[in-house]
PDB file of N, CA and C in Angstrom:
ATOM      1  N   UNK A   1     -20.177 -22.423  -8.454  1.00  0.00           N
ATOM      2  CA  UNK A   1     -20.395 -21.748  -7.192  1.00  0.00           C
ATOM      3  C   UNK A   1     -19.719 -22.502  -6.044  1.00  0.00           C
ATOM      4  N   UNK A   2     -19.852 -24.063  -6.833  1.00  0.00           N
ATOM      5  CA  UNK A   2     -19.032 -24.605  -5.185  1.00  0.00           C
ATOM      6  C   UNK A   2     -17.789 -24.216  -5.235  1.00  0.00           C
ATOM      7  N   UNK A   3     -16.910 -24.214  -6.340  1.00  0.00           N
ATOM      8  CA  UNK A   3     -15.520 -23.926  -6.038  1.00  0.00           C
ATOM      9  C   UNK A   3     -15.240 -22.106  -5.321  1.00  0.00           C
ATOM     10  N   UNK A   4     -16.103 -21.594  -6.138  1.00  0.00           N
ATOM     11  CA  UNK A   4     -15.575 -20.467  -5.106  1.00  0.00           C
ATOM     12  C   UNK A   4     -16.218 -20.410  -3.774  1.00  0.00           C
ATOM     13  N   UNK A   5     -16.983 -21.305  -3.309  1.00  0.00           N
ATOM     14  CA  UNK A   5     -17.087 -20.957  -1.676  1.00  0.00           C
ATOM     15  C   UNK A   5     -15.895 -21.861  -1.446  1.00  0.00           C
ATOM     16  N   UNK A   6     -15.341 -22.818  -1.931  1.00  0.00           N
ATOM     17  CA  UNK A   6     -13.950 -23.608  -1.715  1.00  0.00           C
ATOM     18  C   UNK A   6     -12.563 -22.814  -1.502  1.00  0.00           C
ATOM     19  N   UNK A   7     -12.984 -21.874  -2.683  1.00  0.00           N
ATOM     20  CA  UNK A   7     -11.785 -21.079  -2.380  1.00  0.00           C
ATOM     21  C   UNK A   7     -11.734 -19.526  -1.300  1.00  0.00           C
ATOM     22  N   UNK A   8     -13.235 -19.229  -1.102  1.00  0.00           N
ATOM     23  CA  UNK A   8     -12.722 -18.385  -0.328  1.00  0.00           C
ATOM     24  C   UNK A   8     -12.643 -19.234   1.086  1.00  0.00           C
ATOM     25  N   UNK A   9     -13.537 -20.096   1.672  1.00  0.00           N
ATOM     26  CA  UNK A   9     -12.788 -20.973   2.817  1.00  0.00           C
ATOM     27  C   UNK A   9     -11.431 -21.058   3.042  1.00  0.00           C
ATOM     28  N   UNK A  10     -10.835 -21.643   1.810  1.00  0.00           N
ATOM     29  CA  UNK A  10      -9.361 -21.852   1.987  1.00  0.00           C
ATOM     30  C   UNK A  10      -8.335 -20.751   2.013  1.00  0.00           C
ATOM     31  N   UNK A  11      -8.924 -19.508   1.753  1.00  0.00           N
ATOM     32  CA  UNK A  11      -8.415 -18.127   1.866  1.00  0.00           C
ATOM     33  C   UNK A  11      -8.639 -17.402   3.000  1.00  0.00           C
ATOM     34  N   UNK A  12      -9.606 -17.886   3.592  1.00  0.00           N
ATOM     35  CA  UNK A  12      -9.798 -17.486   5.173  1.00  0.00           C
ATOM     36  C   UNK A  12      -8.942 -17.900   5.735  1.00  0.00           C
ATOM     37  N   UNK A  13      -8.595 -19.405   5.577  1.00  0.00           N
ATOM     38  CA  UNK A  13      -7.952 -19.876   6.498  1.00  0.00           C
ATOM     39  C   UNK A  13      -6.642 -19.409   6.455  1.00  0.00           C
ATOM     40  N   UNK A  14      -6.279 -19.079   5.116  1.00  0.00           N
ATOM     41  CA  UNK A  14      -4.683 -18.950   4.793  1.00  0.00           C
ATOM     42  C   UNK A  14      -4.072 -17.830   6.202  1.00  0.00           C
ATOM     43  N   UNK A  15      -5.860 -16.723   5.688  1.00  0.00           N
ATOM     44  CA  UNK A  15      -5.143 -15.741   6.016  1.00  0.00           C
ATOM     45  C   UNK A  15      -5.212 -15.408   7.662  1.00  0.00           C
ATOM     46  N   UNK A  16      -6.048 -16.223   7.987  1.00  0.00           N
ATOM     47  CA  UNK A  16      -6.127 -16.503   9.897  1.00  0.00           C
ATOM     48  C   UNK A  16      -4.757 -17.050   9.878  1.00  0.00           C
ATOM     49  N   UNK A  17      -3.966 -18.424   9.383  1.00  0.00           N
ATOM     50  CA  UNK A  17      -2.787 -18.654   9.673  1.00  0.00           C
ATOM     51  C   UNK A  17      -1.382 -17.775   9.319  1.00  0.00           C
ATOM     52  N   UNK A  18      -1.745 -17.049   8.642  1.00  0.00           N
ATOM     53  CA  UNK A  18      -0.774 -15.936   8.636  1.00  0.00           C
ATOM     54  C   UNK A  18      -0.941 -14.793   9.276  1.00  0.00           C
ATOM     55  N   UNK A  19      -1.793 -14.392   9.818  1.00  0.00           N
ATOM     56  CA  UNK A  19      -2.163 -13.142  10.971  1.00  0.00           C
ATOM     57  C   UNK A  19      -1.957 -13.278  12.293  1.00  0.00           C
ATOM     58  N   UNK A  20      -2.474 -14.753  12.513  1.00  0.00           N
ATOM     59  CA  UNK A  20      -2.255 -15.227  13.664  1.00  0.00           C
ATOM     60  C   UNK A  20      -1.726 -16.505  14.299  1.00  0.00           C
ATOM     61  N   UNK A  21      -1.442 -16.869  13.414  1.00  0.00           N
ATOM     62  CA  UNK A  21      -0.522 -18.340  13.681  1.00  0.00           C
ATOM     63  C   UNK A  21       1.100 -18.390  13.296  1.00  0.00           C
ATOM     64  N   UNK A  22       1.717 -19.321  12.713  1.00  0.00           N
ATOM     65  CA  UNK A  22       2.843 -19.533  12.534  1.00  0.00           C
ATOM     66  C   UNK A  22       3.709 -18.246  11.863  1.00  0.00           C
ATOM     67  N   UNK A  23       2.872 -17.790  10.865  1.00  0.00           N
ATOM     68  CA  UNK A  23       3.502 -16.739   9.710  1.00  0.00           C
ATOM     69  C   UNK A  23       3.726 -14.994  10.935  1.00  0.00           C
ATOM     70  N   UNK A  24       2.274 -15.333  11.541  1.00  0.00           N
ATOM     71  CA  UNK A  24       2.416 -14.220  12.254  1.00  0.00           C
ATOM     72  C   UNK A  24       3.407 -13.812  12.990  1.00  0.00           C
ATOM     73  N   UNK A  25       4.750 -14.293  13.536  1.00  0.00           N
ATOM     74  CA  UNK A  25       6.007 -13.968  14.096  1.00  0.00           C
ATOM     75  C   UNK A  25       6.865 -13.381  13.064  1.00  0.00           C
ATOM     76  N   UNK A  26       7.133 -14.221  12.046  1.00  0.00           N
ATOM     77  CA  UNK A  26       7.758 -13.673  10.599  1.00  0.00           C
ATOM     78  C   UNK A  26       6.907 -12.212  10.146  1.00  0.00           C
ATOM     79  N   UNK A  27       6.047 -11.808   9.784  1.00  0.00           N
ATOM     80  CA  UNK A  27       5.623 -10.999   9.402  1.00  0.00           C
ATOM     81  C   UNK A  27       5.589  -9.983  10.613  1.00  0.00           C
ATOM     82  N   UNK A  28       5.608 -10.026  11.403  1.00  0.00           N
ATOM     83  CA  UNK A  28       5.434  -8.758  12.750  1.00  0.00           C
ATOM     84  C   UNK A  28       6.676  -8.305  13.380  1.00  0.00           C
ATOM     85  N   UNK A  29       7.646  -9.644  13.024  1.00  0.00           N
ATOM     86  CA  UNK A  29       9.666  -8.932  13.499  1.00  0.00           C
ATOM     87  C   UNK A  29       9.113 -10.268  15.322  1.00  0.00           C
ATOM     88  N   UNK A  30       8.516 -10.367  15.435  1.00  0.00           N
ATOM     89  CA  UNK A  30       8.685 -11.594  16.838  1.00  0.00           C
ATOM     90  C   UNK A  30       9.782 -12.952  16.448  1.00  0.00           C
ATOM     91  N   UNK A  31      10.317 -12.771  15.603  1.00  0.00           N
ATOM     92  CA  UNK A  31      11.286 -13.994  15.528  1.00  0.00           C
ATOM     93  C   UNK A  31      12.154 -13.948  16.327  1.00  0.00           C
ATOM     94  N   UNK A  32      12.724 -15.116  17.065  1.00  0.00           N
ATOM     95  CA  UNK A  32      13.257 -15.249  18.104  1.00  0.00           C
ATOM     96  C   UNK A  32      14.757 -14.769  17.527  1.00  0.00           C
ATOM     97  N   UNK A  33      15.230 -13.888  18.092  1.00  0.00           N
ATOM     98  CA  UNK A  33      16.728 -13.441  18.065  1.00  0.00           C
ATOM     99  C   UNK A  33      17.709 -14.341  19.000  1.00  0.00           C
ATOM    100  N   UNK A  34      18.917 -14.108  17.791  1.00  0.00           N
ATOM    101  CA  UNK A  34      19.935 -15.336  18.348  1.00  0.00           C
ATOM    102  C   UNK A  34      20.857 -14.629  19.302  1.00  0.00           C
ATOM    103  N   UNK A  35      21.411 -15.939  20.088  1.00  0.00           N
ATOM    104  CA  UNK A  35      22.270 -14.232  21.236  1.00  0.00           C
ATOM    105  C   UNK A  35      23.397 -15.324  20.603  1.00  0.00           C
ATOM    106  N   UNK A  36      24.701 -13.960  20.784  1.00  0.00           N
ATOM    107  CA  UNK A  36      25.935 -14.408  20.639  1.00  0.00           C
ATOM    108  C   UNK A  36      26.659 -14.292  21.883  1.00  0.00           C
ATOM    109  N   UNK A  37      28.123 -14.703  21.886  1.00  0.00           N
ATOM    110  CA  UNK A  37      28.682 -14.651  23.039  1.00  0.00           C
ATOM    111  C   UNK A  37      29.860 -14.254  22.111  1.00  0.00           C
ATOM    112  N   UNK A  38      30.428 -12.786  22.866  1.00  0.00           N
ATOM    113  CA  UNK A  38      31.458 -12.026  22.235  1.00  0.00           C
ATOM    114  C   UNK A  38      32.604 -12.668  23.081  1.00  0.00           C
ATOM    115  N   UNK A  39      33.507 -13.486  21.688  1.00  0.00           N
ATOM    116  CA  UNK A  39      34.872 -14.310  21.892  1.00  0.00           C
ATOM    117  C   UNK A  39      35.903 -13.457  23.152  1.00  0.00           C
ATOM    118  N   UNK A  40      35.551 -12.030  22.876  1.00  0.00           N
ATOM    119  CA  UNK A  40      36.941 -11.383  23.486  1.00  0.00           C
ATOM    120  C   UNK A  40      36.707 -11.252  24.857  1.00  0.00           C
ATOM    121  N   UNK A  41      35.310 -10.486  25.000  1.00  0.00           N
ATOM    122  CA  UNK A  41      34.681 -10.410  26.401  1.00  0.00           C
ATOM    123  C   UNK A  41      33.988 -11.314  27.329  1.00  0.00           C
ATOM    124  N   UNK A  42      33.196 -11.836  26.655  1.00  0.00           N
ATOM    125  CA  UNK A  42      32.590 -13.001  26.775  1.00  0.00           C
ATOM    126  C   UNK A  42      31.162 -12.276  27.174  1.00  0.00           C
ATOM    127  N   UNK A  43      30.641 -10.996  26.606  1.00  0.00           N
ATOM    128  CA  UNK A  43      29.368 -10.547  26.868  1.00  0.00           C
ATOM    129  C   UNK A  43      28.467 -10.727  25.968  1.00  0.00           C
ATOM    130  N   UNK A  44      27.150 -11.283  26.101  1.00  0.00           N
ATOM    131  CA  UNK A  44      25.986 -11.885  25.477  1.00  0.00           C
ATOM    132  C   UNK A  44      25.436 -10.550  24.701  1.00  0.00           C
ATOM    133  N   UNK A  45      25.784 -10.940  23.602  1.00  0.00           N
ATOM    134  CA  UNK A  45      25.303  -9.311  22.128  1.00  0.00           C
ATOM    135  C   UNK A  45      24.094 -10.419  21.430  1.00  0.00           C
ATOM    136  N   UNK A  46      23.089  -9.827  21.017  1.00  0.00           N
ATOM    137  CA  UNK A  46      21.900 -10.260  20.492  1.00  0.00           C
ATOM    138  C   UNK A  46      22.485 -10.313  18.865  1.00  0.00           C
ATOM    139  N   UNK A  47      21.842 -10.670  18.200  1.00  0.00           N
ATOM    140  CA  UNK A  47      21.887 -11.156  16.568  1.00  0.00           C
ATOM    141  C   UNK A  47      21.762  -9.505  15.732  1.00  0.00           C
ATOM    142  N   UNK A  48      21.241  -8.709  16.190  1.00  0.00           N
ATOM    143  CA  UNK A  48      20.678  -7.385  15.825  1.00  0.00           C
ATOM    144  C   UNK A  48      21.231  -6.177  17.043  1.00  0.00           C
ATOM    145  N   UNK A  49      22.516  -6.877  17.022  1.00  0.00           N
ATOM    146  CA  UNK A  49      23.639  -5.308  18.118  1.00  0.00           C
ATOM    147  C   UNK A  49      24.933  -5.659  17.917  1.00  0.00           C
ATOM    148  N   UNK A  50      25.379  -4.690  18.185  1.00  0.00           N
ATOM    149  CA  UNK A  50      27.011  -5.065  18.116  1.00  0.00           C
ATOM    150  C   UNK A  50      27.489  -5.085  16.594  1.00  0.00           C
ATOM    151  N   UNK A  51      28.637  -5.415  16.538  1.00  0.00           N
ATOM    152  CA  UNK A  51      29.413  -5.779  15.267  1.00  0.00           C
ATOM    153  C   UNK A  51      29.512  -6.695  14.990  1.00  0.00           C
ATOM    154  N   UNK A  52      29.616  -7.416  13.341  1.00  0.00           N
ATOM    155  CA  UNK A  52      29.297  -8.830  13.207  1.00  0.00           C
ATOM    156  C   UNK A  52      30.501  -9.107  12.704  1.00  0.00           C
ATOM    157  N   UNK A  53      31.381 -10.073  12.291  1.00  0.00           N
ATOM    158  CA  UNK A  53      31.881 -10.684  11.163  1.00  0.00           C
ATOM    159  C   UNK A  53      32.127 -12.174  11.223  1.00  0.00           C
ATOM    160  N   UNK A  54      32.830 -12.901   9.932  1.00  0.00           N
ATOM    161  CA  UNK A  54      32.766 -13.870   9.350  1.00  0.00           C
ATOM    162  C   UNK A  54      34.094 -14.309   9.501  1.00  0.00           C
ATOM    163  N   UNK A  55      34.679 -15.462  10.017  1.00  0.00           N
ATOM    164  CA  UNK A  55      36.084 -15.500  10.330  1.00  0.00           C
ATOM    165  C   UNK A  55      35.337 -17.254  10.353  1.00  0.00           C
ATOM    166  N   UNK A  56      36.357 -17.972   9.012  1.00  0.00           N
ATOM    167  CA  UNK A  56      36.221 -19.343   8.683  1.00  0.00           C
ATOM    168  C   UNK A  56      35.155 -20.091   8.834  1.00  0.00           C
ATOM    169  N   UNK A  57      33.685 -19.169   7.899  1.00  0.00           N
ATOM    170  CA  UNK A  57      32.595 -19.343   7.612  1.00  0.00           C
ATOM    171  C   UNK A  57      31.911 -19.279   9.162  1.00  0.00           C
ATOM    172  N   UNK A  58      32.078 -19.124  10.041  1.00  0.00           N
ATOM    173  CA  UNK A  58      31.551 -18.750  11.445  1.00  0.00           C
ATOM    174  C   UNK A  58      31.193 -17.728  11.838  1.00  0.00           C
ATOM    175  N   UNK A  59      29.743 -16.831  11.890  1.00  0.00           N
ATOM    176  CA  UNK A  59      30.061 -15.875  12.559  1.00  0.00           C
ATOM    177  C   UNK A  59      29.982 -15.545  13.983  1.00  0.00           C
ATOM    178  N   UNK A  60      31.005 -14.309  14.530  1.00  0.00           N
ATOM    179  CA  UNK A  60      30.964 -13.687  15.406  1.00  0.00           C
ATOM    180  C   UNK A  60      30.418 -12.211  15.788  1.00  0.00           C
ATOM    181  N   UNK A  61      29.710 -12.218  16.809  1.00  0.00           N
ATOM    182  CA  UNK A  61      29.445 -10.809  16.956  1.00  0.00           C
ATOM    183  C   UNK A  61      29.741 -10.563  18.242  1.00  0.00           C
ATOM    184  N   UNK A  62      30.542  -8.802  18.135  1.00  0.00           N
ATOM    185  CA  UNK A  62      31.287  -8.520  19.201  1.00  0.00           C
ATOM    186  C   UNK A  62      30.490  -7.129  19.702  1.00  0.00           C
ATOM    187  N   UNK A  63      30.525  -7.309  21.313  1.00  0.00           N
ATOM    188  CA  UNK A  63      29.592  -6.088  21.598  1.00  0.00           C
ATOM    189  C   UNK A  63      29.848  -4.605  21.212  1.00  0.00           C
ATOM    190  N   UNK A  64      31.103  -4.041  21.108  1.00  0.00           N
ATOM    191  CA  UNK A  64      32.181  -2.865  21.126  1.00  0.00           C
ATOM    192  C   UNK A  64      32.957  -2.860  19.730  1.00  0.00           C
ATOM    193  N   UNK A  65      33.314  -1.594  19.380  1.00  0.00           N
ATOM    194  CA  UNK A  65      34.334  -1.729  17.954  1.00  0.00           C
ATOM    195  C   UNK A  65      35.982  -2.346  18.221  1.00  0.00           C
ATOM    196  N   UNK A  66      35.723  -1.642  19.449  1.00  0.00           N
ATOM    197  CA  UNK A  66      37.033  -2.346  20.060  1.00  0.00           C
ATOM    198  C   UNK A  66      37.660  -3.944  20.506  1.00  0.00           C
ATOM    199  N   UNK A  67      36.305  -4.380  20.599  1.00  0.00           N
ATOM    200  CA  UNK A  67      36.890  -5.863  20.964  1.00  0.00           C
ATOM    201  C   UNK A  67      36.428  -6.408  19.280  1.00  0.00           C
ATOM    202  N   UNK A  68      35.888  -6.065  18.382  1.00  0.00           N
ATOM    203  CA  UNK A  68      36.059  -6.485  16.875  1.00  0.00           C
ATOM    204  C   UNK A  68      37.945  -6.137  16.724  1.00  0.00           C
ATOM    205  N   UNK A  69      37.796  -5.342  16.987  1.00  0.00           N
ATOM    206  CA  UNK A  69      39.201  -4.838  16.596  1.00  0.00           C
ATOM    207  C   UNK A  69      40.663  -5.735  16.952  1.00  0.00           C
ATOM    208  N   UNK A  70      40.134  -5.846  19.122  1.00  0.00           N
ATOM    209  CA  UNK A  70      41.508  -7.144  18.766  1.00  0.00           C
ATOM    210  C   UNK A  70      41.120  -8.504  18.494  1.00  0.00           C
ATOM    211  N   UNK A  71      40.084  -8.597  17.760  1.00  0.00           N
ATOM    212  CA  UNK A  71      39.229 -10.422  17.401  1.00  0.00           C
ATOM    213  C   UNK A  71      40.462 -10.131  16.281  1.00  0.00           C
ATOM    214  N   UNK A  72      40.591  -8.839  15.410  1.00  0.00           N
ATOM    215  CA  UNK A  72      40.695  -8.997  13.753  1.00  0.00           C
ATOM    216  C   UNK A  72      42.836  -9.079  14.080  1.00  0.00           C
ATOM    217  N   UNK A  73      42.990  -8.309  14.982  1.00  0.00           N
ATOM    218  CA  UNK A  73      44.502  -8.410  15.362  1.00  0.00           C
ATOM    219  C   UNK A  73      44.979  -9.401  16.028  1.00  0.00           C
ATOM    220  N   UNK A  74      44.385 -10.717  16.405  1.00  0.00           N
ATOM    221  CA  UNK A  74      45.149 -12.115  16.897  1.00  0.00           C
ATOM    222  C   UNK A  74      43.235 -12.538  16.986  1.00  0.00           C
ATOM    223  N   UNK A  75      43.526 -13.293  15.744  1.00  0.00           N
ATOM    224  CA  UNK A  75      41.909 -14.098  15.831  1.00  0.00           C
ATOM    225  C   UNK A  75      41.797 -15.678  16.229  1.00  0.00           C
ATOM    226  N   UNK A  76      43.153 -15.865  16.548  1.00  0.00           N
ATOM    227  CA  UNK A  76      43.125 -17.518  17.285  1.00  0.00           C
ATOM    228  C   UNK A  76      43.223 -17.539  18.699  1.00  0.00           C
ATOM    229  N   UNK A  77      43.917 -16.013  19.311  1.00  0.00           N
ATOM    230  CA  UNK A  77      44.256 -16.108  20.478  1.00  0.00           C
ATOM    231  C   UNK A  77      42.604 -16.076  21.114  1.00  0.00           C
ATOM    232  N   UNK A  78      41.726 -15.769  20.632  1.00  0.00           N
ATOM    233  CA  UNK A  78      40.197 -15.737  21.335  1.00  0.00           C
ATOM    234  C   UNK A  78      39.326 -16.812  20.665  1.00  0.00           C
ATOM    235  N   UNK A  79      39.536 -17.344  20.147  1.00  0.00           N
ATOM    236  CA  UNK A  79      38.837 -18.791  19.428  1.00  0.00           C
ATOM    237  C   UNK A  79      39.085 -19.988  20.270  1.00  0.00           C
TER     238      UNK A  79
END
């Protein structure tokens, strides 16, 4: 009997720290979003807008299809 009042204690707690503590950002989408700074324009696009890609394991994200477009047609001249 003692172990299971042991274990549901420790299952309370789990689940208070995952509802409402640390886990609770991960599980609800509150994770802090990364901002980027688009190479071509220089306008601040969030992690979850814009267009992304991968150019020498780095990524970039560009606010418009169009400024992806001249990143991909001279990609040193904006680096």
């Amino acid at each position: 009997m003692d172990g299971l009042l042991s274990l549901l204690i420790f299952a309370g707690l789990f689940y208070f720290m995952m509802r409402y503590g640390c886990g609770a950002h991960m599980i609800h989408g509150h994770a802090a979003k990364r901002k980027y700074i688009d190479p071509v324009c220089d306008m601040e696009v969030a992690s979850d807008q814009g267009y992304g890609k991968v150019h020498r394991d780095q990524e970039y994200r560009f606010c418009t299809r169009s400024c992806l477009n001249k990143f991909d047609a001279e990609p040193e001249k904006y680096l």
